[in-house]
Structure formats: C-alpha cells, structure tokens
C-alpha atoms as a PDB file:
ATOM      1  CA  UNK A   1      58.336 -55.262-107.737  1.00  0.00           C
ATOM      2  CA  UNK A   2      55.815 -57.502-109.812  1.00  0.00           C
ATOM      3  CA  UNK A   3      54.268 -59.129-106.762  1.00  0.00           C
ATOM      4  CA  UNK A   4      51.842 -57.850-104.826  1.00  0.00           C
ATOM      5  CA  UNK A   5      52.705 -56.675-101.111  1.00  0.00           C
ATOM      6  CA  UNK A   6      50.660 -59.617 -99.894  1.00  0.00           C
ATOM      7  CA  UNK A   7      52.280 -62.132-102.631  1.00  0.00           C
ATOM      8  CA  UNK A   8      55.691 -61.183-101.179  1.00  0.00           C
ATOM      9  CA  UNK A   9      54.847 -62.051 -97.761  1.00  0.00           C
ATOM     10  CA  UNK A  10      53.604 -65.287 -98.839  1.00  0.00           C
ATOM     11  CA  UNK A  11      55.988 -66.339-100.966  1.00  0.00           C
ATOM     12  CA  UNK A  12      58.752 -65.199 -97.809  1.00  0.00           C
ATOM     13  CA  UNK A  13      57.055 -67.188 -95.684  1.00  0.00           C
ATOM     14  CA  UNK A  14      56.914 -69.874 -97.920  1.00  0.00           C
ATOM     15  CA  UNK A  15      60.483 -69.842 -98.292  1.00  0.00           C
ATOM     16  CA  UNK A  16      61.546 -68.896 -94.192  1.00  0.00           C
ATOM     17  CA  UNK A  17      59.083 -72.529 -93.839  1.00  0.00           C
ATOM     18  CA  UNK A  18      61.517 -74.230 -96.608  1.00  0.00           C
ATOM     19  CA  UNK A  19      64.821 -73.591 -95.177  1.00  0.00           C
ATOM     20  CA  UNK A  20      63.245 -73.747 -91.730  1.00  0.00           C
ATOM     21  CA  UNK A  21      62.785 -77.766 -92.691  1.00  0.00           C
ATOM     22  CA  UNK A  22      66.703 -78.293 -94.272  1.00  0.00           C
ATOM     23  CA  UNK A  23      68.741 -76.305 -91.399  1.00  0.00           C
ATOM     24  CA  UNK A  24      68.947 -78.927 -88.947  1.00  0.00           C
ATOM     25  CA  UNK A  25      72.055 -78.377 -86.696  1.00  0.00           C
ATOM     26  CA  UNK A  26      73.361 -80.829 -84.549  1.00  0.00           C
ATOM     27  CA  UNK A  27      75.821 -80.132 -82.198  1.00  0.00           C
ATOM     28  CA  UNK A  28      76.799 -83.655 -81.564  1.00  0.00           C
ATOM     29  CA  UNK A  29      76.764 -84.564 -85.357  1.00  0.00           C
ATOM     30  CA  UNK A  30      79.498 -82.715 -86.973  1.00  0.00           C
ATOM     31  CA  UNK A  31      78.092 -83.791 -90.538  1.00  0.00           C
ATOM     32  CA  UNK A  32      75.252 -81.089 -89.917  1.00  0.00           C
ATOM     33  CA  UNK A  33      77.788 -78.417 -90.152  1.00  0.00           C
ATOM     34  CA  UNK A  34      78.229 -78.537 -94.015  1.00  0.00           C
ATOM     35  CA  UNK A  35      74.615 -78.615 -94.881  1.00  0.00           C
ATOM     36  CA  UNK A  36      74.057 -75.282 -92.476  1.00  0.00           C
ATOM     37  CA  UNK A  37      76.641 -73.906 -93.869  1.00  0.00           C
ATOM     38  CA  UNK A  38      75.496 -74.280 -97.614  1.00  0.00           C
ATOM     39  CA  UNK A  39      71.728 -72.788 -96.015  1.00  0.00           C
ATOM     40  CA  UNK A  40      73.254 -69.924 -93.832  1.00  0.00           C
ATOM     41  CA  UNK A  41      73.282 -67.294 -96.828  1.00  0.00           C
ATOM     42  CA  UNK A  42      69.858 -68.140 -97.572  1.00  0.00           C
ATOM     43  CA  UNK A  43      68.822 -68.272 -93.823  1.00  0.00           C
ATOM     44  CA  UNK A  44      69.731 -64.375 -93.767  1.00  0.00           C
ATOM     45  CA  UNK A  45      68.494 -63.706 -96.717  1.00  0.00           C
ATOM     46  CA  UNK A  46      65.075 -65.209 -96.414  1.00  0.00           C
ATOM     47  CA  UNK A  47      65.163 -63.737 -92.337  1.00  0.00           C
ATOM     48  CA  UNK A  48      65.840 -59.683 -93.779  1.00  0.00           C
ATOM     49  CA  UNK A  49      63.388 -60.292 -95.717  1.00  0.00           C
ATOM     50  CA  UNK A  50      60.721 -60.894 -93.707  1.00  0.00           C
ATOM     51  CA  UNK A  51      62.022 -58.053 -91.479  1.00  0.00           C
ATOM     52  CA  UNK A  52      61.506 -55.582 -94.505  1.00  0.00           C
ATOM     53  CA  UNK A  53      58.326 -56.802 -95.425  1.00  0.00           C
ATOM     54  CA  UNK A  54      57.438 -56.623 -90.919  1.00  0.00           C
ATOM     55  CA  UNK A  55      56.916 -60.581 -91.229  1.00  0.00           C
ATOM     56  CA  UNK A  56      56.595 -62.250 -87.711  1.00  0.00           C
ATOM     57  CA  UNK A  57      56.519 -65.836 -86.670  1.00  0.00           C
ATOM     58  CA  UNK A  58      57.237 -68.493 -84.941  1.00  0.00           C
ATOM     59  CA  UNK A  59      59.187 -70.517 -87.824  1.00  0.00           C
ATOM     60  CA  UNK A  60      61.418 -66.939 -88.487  1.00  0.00           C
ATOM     61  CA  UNK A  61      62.194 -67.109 -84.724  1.00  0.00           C
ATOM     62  CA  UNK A  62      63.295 -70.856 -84.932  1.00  0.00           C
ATOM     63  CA  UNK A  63      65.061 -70.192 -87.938  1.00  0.00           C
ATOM     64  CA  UNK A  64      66.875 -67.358 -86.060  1.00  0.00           C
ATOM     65  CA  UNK A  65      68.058 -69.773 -83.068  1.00  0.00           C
ATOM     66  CA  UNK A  66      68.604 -72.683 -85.345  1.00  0.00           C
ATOM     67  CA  UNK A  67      71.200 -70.339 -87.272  1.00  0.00           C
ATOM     68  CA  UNK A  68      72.720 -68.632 -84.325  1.00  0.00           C
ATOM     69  CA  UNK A  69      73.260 -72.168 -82.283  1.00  0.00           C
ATOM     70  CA  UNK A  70      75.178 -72.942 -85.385  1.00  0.00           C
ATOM     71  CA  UNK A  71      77.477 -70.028 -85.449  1.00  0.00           C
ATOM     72  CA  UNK A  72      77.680 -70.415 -82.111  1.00  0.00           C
ATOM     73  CA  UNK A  73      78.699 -73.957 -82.873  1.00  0.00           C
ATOM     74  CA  UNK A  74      81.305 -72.730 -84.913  1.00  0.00           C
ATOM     75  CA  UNK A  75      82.686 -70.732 -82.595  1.00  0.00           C
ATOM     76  CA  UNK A  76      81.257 -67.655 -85.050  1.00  0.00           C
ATOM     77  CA  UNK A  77      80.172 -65.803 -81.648  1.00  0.00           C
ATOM     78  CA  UNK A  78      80.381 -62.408 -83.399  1.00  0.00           C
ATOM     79  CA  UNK A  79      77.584 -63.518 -86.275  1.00  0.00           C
ATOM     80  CA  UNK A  80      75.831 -65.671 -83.526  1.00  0.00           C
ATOM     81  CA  UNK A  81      74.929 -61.983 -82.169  1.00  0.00           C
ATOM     82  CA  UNK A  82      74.320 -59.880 -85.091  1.00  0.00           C
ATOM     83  CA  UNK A  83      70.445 -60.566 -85.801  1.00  0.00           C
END
C-alpha cells in the first residue's frame, strides 16, 4: 500500500460518508430500489473495509442498517443477516 495507515482510514471514511449520503432506501418508494442496488457492492466494499482497517462509527453503522433494511426489502433475508 502507498497510503499511509492513517491516509487509509481517512480516505474509508471519506468514502463510508459518500455512499452513506446516496443509499437512501425507501420502503414505500419502490424507485429507491434501483439506486441501492447500483450502491450495494460499494456499500460492502467500503463497510469490510473499515472492518480491516478496525474503523468504527456511527455513519458505518447507518450504512449497515440502511443496506440490510434494503435486502430485507427485497426479501434478500439471507444477505440482510450476513454483516
């Protein structure tokens, strides 16, 4: 890696805060769906991230609820439970 230890964990943050602002699920507004499920990949990505680099916050715990009430949603109940 090219970035520092504390440069990674900025930058993760930076990007956990990013998607944390686009994944907006609705489940009365079915239009929601397609834009979460465009972000989900980089939900989980950005989330084991910050769980490698022992990240903690408030915005990766929203960002984990915000992505399991949409595979919930979905009626994804085995991914809803996996992180």
């Amino acid at each position: 890696e090219r970035l520092s230890m504390d440069d990674r964990k900025m930058w993760c943050r930076i990007a956990v805060n990013i998607i944390n602002k686009a994944f907006r699920y609705d489940e009365y507004d079915l239009s929601t769906r397609s834009s979460c499920a465009v972000l989900l990949p980089h939900a989980v990505t950005a989330v084991d991230h910050a769980e490698e680099l022992k990240i903690v916050t408030g915005e990766i715990g929203k960002l984990l609820n915000e992505t399991g009430l949409y595979l919930t949603g979905i009626a994804d109940l085995k991914g809803a439970g996996e992180k």
